[in-house]
C-alpha atoms as a PDB file:
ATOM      1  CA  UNK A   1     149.597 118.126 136.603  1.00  0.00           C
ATOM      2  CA  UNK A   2     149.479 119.414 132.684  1.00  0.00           C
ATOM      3  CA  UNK A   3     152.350 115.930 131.994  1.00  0.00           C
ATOM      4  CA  UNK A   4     149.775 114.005 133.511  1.00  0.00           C
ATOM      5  CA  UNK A   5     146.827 115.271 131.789  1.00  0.00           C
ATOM      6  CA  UNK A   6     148.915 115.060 128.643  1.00  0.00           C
ATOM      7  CA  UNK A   7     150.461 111.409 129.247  1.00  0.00           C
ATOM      8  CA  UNK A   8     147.287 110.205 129.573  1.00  0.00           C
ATOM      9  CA  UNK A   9     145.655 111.658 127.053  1.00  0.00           C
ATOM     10  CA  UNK A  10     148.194 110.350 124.882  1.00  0.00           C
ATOM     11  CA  UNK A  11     147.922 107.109 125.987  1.00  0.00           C
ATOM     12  CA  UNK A  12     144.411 106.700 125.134  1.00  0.00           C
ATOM     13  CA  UNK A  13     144.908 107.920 121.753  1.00  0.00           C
ATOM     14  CA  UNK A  14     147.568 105.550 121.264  1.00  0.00           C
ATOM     15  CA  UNK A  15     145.233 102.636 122.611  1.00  0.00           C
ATOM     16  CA  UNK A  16     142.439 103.853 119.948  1.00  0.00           C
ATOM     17  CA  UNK A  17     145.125 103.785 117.325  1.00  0.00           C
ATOM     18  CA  UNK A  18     145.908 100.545 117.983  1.00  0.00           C
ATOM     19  CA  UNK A  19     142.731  99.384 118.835  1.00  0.00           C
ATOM     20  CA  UNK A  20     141.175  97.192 115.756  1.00  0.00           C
ATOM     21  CA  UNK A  21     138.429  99.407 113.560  1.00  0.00           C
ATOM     22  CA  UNK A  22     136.253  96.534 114.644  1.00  0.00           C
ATOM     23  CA  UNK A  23     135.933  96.767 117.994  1.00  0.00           C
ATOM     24  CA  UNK A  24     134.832 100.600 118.558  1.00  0.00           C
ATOM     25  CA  UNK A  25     133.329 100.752 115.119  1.00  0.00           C
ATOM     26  CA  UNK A  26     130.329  98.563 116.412  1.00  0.00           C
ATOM     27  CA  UNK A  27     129.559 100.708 119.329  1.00  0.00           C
ATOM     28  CA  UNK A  28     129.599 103.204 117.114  1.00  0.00           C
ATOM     29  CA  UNK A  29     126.840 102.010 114.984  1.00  0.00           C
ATOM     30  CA  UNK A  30     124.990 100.727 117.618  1.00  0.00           C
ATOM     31  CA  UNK A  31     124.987 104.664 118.723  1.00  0.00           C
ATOM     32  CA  UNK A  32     123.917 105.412 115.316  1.00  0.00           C
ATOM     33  CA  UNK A  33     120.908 102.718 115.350  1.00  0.00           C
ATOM     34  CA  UNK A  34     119.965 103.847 118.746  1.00  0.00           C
ATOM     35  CA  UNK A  35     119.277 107.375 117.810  1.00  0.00           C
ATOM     36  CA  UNK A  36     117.675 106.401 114.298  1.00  0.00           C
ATOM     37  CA  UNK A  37     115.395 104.148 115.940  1.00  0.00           C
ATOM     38  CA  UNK A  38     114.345 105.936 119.354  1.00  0.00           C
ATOM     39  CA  UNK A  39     111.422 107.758 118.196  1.00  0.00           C
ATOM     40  CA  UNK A  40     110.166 104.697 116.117  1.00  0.00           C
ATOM     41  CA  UNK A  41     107.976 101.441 116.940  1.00  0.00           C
ATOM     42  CA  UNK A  42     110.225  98.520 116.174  1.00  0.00           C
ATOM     43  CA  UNK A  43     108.204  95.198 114.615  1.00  0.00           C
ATOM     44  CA  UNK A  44     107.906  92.775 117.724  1.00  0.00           C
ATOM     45  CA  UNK A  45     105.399  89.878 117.653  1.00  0.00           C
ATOM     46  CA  UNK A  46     101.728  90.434 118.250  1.00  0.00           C
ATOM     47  CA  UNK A  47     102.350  94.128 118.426  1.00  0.00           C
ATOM     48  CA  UNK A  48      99.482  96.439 118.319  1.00  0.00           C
ATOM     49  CA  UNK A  49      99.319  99.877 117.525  1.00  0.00           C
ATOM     50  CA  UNK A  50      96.650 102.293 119.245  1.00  0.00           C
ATOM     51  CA  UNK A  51      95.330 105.761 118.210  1.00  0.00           C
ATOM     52  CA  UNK A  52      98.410 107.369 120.127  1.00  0.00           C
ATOM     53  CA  UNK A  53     100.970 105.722 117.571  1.00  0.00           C
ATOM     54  CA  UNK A  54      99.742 108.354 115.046  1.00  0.00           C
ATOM     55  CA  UNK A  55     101.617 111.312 115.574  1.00  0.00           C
ATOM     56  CA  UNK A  56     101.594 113.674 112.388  1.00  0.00           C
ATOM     57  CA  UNK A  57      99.671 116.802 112.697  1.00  0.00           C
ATOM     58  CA  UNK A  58      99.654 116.878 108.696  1.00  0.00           C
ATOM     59  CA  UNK A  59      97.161 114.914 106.623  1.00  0.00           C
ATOM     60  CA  UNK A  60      96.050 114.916 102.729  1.00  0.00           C
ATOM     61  CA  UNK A  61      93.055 116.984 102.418  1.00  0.00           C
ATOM     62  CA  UNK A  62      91.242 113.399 100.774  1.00  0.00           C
ATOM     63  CA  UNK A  63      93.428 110.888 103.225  1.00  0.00           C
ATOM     64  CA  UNK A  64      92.166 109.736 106.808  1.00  0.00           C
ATOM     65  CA  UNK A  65      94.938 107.110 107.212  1.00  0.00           C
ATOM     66  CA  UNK A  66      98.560 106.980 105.888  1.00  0.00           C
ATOM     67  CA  UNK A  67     101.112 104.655 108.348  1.00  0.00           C
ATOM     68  CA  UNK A  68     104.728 105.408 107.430  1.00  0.00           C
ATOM     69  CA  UNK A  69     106.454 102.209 107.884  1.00  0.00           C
ATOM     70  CA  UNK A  70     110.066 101.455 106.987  1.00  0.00           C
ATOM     71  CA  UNK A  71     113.403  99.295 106.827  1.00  0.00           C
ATOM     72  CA  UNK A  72     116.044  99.958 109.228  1.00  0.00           C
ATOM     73  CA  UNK A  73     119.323  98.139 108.277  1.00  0.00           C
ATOM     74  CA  UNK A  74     122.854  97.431 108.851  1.00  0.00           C
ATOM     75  CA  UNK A  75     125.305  95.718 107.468  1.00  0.00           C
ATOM     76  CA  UNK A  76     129.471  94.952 107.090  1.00  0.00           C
ATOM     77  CA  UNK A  77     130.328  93.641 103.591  1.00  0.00           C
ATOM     78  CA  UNK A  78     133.657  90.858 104.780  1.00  0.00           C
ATOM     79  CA  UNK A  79     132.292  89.297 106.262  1.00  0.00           C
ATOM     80  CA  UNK A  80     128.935  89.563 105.760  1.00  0.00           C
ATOM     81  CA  UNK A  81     127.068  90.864 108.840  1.00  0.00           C
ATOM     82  CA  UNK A  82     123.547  92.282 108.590  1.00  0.00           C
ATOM     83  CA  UNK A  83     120.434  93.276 111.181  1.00  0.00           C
ATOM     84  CA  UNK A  84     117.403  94.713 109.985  1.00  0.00           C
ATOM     85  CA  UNK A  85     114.266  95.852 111.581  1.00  0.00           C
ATOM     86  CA  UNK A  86     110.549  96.860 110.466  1.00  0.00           C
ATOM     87  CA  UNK A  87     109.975 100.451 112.079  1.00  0.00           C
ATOM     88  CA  UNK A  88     106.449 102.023 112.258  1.00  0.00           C
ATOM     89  CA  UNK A  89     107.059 106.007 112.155  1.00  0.00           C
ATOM     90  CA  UNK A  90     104.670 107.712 114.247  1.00  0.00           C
ATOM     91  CA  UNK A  91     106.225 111.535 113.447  1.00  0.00           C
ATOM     92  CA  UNK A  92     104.756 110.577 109.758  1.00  0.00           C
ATOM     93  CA  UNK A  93     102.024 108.387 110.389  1.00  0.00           C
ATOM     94  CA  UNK A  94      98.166 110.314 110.817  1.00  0.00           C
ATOM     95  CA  UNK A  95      94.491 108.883 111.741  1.00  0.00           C
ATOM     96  CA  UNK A  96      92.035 111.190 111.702  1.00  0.00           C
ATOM     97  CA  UNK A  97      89.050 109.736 113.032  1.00  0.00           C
ATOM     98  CA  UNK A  98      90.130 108.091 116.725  1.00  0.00           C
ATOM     99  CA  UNK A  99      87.847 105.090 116.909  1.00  0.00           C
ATOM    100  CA  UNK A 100      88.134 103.624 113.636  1.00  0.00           C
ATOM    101  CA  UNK A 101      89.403 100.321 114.613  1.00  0.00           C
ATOM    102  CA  UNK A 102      89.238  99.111 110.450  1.00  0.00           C
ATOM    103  CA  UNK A 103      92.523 101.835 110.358  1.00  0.00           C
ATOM    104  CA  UNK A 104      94.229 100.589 112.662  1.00  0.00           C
ATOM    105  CA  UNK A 105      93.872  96.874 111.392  1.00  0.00           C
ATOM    106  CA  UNK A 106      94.924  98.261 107.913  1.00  0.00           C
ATOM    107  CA  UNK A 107      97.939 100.093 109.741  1.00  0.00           C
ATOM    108  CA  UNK A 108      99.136  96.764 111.403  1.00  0.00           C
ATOM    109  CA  UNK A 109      98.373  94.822 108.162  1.00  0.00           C
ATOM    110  CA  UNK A 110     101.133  97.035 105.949  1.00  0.00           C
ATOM    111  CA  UNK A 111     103.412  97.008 109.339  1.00  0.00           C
ATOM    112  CA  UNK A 112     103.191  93.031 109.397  1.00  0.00           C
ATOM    113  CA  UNK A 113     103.566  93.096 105.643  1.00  0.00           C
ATOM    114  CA  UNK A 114     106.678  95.218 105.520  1.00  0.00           C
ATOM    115  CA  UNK A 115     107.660  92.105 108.252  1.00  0.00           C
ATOM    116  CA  UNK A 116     107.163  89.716 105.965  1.00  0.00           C
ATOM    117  CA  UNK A 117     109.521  90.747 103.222  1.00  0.00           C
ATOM    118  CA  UNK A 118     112.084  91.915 106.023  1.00  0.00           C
ATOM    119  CA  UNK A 119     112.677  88.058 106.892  1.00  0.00           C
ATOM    120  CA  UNK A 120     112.435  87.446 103.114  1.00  0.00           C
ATOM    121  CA  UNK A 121     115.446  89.783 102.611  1.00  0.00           C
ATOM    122  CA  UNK A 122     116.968  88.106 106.040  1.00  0.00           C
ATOM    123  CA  UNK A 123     116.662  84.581 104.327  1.00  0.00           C
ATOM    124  CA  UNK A 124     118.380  85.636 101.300  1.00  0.00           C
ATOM    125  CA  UNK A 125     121.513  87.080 103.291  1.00  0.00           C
ATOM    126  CA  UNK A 126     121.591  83.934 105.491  1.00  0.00           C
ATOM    127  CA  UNK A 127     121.294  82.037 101.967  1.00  0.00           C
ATOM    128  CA  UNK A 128     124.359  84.097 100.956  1.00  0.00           C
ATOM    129  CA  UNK A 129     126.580  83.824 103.706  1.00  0.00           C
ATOM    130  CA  UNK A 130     125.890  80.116 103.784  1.00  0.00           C
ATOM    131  CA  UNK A 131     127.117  79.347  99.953  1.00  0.00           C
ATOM    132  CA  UNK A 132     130.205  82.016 101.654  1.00  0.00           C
ATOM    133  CA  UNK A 133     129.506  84.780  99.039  1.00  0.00           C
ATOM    134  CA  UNK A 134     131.522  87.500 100.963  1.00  0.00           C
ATOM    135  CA  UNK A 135     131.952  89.799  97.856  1.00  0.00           C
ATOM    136  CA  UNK A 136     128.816  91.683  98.235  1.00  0.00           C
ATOM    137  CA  UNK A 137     129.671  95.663  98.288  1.00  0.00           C
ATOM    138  CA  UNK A 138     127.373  98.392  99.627  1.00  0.00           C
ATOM    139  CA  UNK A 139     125.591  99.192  96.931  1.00  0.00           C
ATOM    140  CA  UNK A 140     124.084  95.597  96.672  1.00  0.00           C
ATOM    141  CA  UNK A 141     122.896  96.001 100.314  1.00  0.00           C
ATOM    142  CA  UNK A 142     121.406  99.336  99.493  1.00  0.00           C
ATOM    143  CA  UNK A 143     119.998  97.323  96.172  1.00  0.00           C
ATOM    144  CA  UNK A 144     118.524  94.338  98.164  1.00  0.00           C
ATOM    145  CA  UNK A 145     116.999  96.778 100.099  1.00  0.00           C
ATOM    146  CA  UNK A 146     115.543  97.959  97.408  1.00  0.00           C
ATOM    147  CA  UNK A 147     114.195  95.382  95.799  1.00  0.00           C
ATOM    148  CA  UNK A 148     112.782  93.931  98.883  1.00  0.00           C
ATOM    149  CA  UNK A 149     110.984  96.969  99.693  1.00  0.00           C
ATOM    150  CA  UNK A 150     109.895  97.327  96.010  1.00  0.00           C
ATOM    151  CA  UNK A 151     108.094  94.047  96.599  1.00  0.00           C
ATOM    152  CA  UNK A 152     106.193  94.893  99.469  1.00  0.00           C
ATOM    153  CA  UNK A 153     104.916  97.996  97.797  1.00  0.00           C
ATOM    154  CA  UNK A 154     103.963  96.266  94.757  1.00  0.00           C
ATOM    155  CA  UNK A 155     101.544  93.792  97.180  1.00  0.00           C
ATOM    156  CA  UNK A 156     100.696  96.725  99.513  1.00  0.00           C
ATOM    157  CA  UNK A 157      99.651  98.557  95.755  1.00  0.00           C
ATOM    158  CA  UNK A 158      97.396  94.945  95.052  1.00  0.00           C
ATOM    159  CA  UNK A 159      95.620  95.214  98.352  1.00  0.00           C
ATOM    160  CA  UNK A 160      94.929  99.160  97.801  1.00  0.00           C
ATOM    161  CA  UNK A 161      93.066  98.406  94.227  1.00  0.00           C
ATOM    162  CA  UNK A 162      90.861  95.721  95.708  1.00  0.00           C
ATOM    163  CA  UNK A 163      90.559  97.428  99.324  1.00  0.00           C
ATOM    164  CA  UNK A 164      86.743  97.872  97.891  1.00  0.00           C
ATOM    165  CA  UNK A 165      86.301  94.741  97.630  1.00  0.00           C
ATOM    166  CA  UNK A 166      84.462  92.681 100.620  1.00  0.00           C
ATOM    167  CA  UNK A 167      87.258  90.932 102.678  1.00  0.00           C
ATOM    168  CA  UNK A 168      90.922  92.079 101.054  1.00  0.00           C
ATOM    169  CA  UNK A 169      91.358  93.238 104.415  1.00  0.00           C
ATOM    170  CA  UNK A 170      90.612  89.668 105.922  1.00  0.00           C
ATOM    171  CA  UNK A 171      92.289  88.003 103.110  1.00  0.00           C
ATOM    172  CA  UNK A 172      95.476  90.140 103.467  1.00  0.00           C
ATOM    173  CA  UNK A 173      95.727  89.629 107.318  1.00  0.00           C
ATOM    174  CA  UNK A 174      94.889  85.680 106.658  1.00  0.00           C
ATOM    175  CA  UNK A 175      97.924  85.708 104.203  1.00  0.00           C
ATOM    176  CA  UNK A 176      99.881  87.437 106.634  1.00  0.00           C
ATOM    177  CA  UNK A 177      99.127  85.591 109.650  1.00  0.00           C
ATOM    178  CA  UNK A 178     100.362  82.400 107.624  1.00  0.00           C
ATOM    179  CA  UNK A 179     103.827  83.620 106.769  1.00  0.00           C
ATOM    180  CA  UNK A 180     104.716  85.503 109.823  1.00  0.00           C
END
């Protein structure tokens, strides 16, 4: 019975030996993304969030709103394979007053934003692998990501110093509406 046990366990580490990187590597991640994402509110069309999406218990003592929103990504560098996805983080995301239904629009403004510049980054990759570029290395991913992300703070930043103003809100959601 202990041959057996120890036959076959050897068998099935030979088989993952021999087994390309490729093939169990990708379940692998997708175990990674699974757990990364599970607690989160991935990006998907016409999604809205409620008053329950707001999890945090901890707020600024001068803040009634802050939505944590985010970049998941993955990528293989030859060749070039990346996924990305806009995540809404309700563990770090607070509203304190429940029927303020101006909150919530700005929540799902900087969520649809954060879209935006997502597919921007998407576009460029696609753009990439099309001209077949395959010499990109980790840190330009982790730089893309950057810059992307960059970009939709510097226009989340724009519609923050004229939030007084009447309709940035409207204006912002008009602009987003057009490029999602």
């Amino acid at each position: 019975m202990k041959k057996k046990f120890l036959l076959i366990i050897g068998i099935l580490v030979l088989i993952l030996f021999f087994t390309p990187k490729g093939i169990y590597e990708k379940y692998y991640y997708d175990f990674l993304e699974w757990k990364n994402l599970r607690d989160k509110i991935v990006w998907k069309e016409n999604i809205k969030l409620n008053k329950k999406d707001f999890k945090s218990t901890e707020s600024g003592e001068n803040l009634v709103l802050y939505a944590k929103v985010g970049l998941s990504i993955r990528y293989f560098t030859n060749p070039i394979m990346f996924k990305s996805k806009t995540v809404f983080i309700p563990k770090e995301s607070f509203l304190k007053t429940a029927n303020d239904s101006i909150s919530l629009r700005i929540s799902e403004a900087k969520f649809n934003l954060l879209e935006i510049y997502r597919r921007k980054m998407e576009t460029y990759v696609k753009n990439l692998k099309k001209e077949n570029i395959d010499t990109l290395k980790k840190v330009d991913f982790n730089n893309l990501n950057l810059k992307y992300y960059e970009l939709f703070e510097t226009e989340w930043e724009k519609y923050l110093d004229s939030q007084n103003e009447p309709k940035s809100l409207e204006n912002l959601e008009r602009k987003i509406k057009l490029e999602l």
